[in-house]
N, C-alpha and C. Protein backbone atom coordinates (compact mmCIF):
# COMPACT_ATOMS: atom_id res chain seq x y z
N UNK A 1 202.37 158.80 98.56
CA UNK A 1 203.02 158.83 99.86
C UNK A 1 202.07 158.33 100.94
N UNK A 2 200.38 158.84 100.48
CA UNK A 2 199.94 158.14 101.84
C UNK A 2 199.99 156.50 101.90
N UNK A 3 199.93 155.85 100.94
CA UNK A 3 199.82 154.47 100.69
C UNK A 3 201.34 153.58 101.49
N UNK A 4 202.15 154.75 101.24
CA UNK A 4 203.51 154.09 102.67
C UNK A 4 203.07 154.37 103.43
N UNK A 5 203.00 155.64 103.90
CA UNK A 5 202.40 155.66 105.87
C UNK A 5 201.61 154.73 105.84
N UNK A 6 200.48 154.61 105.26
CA UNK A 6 199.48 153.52 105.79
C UNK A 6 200.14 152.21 105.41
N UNK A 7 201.40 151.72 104.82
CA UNK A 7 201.74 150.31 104.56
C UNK A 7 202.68 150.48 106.24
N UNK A 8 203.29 151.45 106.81
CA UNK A 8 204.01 151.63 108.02
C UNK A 8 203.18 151.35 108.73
N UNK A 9 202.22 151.68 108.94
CA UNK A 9 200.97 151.62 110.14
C UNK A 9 200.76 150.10 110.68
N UNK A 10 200.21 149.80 109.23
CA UNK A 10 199.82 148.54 108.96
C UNK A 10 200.82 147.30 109.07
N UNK A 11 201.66 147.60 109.38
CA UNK A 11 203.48 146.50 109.80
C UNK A 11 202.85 146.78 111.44
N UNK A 12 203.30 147.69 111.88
CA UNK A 12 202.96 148.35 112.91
C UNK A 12 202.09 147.28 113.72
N UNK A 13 200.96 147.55 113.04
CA UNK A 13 199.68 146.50 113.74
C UNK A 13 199.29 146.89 115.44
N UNK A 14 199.05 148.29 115.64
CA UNK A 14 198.79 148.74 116.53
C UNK A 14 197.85 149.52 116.83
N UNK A 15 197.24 149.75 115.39
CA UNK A 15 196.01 150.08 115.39
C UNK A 15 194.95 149.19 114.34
N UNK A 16 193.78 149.68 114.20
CA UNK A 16 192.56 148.73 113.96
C UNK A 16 192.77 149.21 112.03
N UNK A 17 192.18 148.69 110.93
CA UNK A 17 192.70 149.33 109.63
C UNK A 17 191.81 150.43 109.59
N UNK A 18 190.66 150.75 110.84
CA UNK A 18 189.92 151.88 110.36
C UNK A 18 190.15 152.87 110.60
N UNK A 19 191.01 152.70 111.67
CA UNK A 19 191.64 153.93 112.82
C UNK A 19 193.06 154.33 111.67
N UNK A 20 193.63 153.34 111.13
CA UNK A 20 194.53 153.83 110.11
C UNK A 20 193.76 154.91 109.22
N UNK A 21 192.39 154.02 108.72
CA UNK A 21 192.15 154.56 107.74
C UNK A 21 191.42 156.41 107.55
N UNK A 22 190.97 156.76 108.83
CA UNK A 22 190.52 157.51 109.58
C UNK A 22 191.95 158.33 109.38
N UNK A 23 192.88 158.27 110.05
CA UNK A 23 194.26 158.57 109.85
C UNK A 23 194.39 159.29 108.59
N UNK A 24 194.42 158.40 107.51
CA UNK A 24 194.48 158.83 106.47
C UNK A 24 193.12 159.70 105.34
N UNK A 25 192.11 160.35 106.22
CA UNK A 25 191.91 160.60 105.52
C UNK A 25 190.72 160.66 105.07
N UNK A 26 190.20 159.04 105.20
CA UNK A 26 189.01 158.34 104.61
C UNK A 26 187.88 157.64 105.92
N UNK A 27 186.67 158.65 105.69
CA UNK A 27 185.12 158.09 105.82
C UNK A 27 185.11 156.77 107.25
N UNK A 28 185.37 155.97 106.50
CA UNK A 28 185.09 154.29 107.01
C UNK A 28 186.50 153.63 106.01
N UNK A 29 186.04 152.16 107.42
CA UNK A 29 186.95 151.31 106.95
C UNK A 29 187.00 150.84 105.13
N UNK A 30 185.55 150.56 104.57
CA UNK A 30 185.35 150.45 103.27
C UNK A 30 185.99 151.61 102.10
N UNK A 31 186.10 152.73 102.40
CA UNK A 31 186.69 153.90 101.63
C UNK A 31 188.27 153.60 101.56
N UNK A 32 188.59 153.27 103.00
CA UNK A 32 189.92 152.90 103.30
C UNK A 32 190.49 151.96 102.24
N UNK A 33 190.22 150.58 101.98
CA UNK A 33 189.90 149.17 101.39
C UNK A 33 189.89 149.94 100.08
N UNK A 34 189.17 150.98 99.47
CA UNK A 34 189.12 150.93 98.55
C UNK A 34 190.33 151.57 97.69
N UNK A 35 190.67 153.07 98.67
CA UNK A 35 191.98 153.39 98.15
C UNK A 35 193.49 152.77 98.44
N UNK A 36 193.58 151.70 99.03
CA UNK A 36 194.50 150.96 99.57
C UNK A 36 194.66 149.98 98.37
N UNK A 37 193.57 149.39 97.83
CA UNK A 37 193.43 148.57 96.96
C UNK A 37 193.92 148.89 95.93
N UNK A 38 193.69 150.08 95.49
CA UNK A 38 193.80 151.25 93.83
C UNK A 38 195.26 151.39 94.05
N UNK A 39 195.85 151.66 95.09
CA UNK A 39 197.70 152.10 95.35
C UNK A 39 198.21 151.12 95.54
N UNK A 40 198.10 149.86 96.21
CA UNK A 40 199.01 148.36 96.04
C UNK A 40 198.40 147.30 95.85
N UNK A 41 196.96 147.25 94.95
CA UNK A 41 196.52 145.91 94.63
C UNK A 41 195.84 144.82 95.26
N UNK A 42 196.23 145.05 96.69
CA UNK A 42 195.62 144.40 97.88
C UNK A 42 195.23 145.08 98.25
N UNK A 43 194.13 144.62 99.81
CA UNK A 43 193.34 145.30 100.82
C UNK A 43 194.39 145.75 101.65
N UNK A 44 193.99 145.92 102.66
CA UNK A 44 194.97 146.53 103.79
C UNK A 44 195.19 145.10 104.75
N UNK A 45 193.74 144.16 104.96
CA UNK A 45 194.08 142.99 105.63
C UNK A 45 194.93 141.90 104.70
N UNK A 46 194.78 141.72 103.59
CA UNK A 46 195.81 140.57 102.67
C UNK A 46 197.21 141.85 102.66
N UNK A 47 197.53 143.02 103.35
CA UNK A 47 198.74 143.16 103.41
C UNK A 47 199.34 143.07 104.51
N UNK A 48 198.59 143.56 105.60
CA UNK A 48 198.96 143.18 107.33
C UNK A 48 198.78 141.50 107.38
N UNK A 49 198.74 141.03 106.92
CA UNK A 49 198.82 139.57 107.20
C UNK A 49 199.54 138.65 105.78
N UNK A 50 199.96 139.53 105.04
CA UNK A 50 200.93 139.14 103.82
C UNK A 50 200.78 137.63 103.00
N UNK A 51 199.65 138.01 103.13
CA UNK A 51 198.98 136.87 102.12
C UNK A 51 198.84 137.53 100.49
């Protein structure tokens, strides 16, 4: 479930991915990146920018 809020956030684009990531939970932006990665395969920036 957190991996939707943070895919909502991240549409959103109204905050920074660290301030998401902070949000959710995690350390730094890199902790963020890492569990974002493990739940949809991508980073959080190749998903806010849908590459």
């Amino acid at each position: 479930m957190r991996a939707d809020v943070a895919k909502e956030r991240l549409r959103e684009d109204r905050m920074t991915i660290a301030e998401i990531g902070l949000m959710h939970g995690c350390s730094d932006k890199p902790h963020f990146t890492r569990f974002f990665r493990g739940q949809t395969g991508m980073t959080p920036t190749q998903f806010r920018f849908g590459s």
